[in-house]
Protein backbone atom coordinates (compact mmCIF):
# COMPACT_ATOMS: atom_id res chain seq x y z
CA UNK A 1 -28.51 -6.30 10.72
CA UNK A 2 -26.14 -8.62 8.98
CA UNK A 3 -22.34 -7.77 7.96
CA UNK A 4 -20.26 -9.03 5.24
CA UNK A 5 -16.66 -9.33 5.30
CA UNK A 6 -14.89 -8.88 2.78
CA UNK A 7 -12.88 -12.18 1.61
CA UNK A 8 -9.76 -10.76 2.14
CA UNK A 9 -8.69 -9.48 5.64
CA UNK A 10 -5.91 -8.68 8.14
CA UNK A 11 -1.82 -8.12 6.54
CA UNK A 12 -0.96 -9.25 2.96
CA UNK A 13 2.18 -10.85 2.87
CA UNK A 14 4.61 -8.20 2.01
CA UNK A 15 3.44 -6.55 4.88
CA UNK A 16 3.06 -9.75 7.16
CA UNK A 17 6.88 -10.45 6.21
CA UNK A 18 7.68 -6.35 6.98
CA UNK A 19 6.42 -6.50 10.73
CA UNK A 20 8.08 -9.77 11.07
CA UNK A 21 11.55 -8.28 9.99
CA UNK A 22 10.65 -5.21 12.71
CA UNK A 23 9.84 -8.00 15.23
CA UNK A 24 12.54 -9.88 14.59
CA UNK A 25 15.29 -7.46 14.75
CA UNK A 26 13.94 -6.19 18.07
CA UNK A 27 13.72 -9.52 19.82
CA UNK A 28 17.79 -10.72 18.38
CA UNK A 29 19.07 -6.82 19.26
CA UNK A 30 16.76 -4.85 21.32
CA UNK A 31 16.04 -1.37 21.07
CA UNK A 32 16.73 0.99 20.10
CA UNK A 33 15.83 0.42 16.46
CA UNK A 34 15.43 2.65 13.73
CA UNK A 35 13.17 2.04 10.77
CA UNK A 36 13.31 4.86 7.83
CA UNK A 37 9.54 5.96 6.93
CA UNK A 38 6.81 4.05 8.89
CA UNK A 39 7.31 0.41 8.45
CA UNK A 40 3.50 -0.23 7.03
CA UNK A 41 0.85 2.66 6.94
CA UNK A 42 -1.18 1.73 9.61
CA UNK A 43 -1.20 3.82 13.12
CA UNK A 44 -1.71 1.03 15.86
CA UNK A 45 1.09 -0.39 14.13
CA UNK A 46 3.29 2.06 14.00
CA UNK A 47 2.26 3.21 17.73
CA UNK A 48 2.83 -0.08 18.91
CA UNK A 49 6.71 -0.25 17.92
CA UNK A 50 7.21 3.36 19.29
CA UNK A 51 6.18 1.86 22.70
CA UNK A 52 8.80 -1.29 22.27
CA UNK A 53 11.46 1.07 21.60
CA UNK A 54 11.27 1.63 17.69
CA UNK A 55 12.21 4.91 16.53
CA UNK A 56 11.25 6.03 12.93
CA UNK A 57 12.95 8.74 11.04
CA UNK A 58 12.70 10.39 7.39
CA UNK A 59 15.76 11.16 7.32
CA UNK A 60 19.09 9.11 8.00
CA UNK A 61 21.05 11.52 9.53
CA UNK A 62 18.84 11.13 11.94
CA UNK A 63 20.29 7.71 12.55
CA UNK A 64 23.49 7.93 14.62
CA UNK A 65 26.65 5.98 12.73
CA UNK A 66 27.10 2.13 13.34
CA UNK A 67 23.07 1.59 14.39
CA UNK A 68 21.04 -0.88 12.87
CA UNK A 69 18.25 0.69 10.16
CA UNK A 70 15.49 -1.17 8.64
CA UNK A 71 14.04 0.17 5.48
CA UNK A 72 10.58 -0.07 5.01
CA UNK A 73 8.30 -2.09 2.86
CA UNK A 74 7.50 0.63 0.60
CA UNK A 75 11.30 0.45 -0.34
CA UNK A 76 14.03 3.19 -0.50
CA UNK A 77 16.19 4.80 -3.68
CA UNK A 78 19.45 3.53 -4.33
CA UNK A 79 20.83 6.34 -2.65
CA UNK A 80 19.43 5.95 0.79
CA UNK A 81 21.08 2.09 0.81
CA UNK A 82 24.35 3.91 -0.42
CA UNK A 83 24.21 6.97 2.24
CA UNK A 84 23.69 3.86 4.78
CA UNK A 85 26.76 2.31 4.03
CA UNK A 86 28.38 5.19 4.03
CA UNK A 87 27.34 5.95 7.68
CA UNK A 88 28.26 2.22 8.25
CA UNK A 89 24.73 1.17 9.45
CA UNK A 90 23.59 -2.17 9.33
CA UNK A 91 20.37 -2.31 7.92
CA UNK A 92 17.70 -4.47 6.92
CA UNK A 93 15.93 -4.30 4.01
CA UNK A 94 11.76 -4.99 4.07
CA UNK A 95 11.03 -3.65 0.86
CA UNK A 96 7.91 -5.89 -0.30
CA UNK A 97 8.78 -8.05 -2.95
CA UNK A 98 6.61 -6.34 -5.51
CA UNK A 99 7.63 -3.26 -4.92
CA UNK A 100 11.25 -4.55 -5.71
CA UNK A 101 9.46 -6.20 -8.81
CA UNK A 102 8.87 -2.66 -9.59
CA UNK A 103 12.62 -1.47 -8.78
CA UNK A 104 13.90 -4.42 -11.46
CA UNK A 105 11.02 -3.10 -14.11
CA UNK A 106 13.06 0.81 -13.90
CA UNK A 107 15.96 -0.41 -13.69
CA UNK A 108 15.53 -2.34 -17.20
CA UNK A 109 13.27 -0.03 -18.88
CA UNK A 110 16.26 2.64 -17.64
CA UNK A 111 19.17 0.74 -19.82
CA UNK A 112 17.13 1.26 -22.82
CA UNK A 113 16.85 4.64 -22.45
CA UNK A 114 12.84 4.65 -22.21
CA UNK A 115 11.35 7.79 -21.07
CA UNK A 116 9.67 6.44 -18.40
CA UNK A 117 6.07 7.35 -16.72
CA UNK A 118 5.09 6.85 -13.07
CA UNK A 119 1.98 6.80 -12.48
CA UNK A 120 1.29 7.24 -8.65
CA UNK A 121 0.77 9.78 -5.97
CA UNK A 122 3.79 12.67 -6.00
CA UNK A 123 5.63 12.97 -2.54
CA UNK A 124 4.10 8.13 -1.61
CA UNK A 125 7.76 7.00 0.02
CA UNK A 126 6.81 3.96 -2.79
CA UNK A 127 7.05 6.40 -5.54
CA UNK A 128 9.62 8.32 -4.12
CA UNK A 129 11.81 5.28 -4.14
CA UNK A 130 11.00 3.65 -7.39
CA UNK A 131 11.94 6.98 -8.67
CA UNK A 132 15.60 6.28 -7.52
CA UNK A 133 15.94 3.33 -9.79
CA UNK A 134 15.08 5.44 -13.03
CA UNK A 135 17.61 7.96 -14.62
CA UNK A 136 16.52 12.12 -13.86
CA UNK A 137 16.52 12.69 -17.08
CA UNK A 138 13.95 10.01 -18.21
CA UNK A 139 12.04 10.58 -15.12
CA UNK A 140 7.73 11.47 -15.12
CA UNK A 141 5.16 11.47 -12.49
CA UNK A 142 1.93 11.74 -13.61
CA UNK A 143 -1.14 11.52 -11.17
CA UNK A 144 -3.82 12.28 -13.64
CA UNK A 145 -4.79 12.52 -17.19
CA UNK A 146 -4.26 16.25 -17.07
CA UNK A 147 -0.77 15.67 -16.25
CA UNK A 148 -0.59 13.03 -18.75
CA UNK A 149 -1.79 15.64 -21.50
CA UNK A 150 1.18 18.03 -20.34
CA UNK A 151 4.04 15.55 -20.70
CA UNK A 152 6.84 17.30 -23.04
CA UNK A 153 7.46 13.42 -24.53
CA UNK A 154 8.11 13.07 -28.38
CA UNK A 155 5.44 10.96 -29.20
CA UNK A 156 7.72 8.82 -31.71
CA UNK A 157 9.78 7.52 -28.79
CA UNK A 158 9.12 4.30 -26.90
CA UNK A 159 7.89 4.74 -23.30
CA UNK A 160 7.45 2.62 -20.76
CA UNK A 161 5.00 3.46 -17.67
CA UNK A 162 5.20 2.03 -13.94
CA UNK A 163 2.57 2.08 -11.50
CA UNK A 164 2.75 2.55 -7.87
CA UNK A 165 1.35 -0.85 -6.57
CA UNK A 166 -1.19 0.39 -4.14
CA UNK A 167 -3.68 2.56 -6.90
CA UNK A 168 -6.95 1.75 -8.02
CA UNK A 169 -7.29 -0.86 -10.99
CA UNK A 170 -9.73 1.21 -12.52
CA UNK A 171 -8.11 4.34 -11.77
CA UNK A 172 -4.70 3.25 -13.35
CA UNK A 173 -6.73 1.43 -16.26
CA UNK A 174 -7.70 4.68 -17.72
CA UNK A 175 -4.24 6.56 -17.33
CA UNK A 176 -3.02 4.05 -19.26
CA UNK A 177 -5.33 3.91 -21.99
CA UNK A 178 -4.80 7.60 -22.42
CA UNK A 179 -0.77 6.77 -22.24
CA UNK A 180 -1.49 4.65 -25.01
CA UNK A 181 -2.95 7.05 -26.92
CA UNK A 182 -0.35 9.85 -27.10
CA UNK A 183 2.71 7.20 -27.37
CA UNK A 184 2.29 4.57 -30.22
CA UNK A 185 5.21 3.00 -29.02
CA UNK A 186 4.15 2.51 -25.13
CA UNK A 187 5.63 -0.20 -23.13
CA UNK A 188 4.16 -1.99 -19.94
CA UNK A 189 6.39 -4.26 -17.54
CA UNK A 190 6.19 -7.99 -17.97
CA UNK A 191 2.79 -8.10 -15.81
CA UNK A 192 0.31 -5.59 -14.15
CA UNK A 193 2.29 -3.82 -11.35
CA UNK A 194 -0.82 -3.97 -8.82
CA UNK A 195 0.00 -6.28 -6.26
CA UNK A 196 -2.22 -9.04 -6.09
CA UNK A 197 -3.08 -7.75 -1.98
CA UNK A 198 -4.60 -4.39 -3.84
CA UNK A 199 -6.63 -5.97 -6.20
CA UNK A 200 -8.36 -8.67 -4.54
CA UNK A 201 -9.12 -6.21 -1.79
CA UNK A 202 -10.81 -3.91 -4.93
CA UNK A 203 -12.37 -6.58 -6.12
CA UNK A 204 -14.02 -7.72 -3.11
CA UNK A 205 -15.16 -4.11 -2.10
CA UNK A 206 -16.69 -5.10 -5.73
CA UNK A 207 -18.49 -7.90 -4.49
CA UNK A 208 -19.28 -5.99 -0.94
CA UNK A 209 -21.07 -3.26 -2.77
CA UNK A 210 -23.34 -5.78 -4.75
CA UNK A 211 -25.40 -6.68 -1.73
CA UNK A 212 -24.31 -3.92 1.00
CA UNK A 213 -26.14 -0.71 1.46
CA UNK A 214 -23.19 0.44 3.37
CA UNK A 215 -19.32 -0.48 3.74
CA UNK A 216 -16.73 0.49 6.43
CA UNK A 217 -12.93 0.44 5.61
CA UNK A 218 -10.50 0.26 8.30
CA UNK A 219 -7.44 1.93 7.58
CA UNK A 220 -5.45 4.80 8.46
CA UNK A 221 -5.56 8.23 6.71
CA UNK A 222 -2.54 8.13 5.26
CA UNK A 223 -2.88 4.44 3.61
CA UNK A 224 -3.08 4.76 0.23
CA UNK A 225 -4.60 1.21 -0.46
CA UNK A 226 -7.04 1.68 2.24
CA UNK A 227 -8.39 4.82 0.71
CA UNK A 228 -8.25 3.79 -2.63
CA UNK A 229 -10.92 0.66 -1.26
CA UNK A 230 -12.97 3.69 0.14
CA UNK A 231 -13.37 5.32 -3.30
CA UNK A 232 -13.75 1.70 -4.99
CA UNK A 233 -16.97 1.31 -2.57
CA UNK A 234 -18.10 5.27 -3.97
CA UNK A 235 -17.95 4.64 -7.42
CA UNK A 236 -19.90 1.32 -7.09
CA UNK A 237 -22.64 3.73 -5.51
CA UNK A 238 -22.78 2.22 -2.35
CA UNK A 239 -22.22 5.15 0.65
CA UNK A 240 -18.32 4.20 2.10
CA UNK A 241 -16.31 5.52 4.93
CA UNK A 242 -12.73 4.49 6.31
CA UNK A 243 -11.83 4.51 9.71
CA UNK A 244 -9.06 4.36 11.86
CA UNK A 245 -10.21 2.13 14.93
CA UNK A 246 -13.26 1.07 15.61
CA UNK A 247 -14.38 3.73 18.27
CA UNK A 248 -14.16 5.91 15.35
CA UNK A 249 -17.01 4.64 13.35
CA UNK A 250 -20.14 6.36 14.26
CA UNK A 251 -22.63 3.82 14.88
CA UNK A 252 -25.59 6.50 13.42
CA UNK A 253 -24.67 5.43 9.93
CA UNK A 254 -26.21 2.26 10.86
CA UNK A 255 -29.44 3.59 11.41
CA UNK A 256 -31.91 2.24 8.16
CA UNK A 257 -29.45 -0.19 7.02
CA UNK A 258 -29.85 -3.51 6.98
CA UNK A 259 -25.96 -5.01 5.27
CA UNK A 260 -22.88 -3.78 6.30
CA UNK A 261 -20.03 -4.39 4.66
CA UNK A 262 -16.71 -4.44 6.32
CA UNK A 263 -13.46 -4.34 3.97
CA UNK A 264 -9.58 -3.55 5.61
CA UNK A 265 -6.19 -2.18 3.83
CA UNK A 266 -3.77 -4.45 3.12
CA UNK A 267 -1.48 -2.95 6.34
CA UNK A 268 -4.62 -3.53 8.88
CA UNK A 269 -4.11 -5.96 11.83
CA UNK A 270 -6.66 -7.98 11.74
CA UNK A 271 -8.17 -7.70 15.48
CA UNK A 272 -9.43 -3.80 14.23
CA UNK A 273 -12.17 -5.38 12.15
CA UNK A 274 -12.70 -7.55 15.04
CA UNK A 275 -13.14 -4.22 17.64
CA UNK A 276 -15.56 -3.32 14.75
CA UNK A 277 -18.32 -6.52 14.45
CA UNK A 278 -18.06 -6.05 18.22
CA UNK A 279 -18.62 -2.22 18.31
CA UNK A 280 -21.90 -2.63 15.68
CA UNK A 281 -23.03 -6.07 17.86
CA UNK A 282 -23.41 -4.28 21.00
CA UNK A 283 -25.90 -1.81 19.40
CA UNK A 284 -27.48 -4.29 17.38
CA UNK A 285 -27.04 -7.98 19.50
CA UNK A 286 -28.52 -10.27 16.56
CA UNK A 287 -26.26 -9.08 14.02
CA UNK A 288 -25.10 -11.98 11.99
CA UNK A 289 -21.66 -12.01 10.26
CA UNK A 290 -21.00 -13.55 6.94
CA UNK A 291 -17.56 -14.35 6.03
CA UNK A 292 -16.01 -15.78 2.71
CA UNK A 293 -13.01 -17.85 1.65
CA UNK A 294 -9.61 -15.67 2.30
CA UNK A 295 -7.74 -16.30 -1.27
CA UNK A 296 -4.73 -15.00 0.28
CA UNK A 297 -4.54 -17.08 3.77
CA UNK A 298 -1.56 -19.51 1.71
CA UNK A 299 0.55 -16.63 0.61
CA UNK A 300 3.83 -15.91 2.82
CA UNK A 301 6.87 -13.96 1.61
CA UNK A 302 10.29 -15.59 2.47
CA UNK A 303 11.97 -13.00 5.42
CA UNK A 304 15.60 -11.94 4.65
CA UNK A 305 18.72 -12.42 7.50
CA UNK A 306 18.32 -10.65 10.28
């Protein structure tokens, strides 16, 4: 047996810099501290701050007046920092900085009175919070060409489209094509709004998939980057499976295969996929794992005041 990691492994920055801010603000104030929306979509992690006293709510009247509130790194609409202030909390924001990238990109496409297209999963906190930086009445979510085909848009005016940063490459490459298509006048922001953290994490499922018979994800069910590397590994034809923690994984998928790949979300600590090369060693001791250079290990997000 012989695994292959993926090059890219353990937290991307933005979310790196998002645990920091929660770890941070507990050490300086102590608990209890209240984050709105899970911090990052990954359970241990989330699990791990209930037990040190962090208390997460989807909803800020949850929050009792004067408490301190961190917003997670999927950001939050305008109107949750203004309902903050209004209950006097002090909070910290650790929106990831491409997500804010994204927040700038509505804000501007907004003033000039663009319709405006989302493309991204209806109900993600991302998308739900993006939305808050684009006026109602220039506001669309689309998920899929079909809704695409139903959008009541003159197809004279200029529209600009925003992507939620976690999708598939491939999968957004198509919507847009198809936005292009019905509006003439379609405009993009400045650069690709895929973070870099999804993309090389596609890509190297890419790679994976070229000399694995089988690949393992770890990530949590409700992770949309982690799922979307699942379905990357499908379409490449190569059988793919996401778990949770390693106990999950059920070794019998190993049986007749001979390369195991082993790819993470971009929210994943990194000892998970550790638990996992142990979990597949002890059933098969002379498993050798093959490792490649991590093109992300020099990228660190600057953390705000705390």
């Amino acid at each position: 047996m012989e695994i292959y990691l993926a090059a890219t492994q353990g937290f991307c920055a933005g979310v790196a810099s998002a645990v920091e801010i929660v770890e941070g603000a507990l050490a300086k104030y102590g608990p209890p501290l209240y984050v709105f929306h899970e911090i990052v979509h990954n359970t241990f992690v989330v699990e791990d701050f209930k037990n040190h006293g962090v208390i997460f709510v989807d909803d800020l009247k949850e929050v009792p007046d004067n408490e301190r509130v961190v917003f997670s790194a999927h950001g939050v609409a305008p109107t949750v920092i203004q309902e903050a202030k209004c209950k006097n909390l002090k909070y910290i924001d650790a929106t990831c900085p491409l997500v804010t990238k994204v927040h700038r990109e509505a804000v501007n496409f907004s003033r000039q009175n663009y319709e405006i297209v989302l493309i991204g999963h209806k109900g993600h906190e991302e998308l739900v919070g993006t939305s808050g930086y684009v006026s109602p009445q220039l506001l669309h979510i689309v998920e899929n060409e079909e809704d695409i085909e139903n959008l009541a848009i003159d197809p004279q005016k200029t529209v600009g489209y925003l992507t939620q940063t976690t999708l598939s490459v491939t999968e957004t490459k198509g919507l847009i094509e198809k936005l292009k298509n019905r509006f003439p006048r379609l405009a993009g922001p400045p650069r690709e709004d895929i973070c870099y953290a999804t993309q090389n994490r596609q890509e190297a499922v890419k790679e994976l998939a070229k000399i694995c018979d089988l690949i393992i994800i770890c990530g949590s069910p409700n992770s949309s980057n982690s799922n979307r590397l699942r379905e990357t590994g499908e379409k490449e034809n190569v059988p793919s499976f996401i778990v949770d923690t390693a106990e999950e994984f059920d070794v019998n998928l190993l049986k007749g295969r001979n390369k195991v790949g082993i790819s993470s979300g971009a929210s994943v600590p990194r000892f998970i996929v550790d638990q996992l090369i142990s979990r597949i060693q002890e059933y098969y001791p002379d498993t050798v794992v093959n490792s490649f250079p991590d093109p992300e290990k020099n990228i660190v997000f600057p953390l705000p005041a705390i």
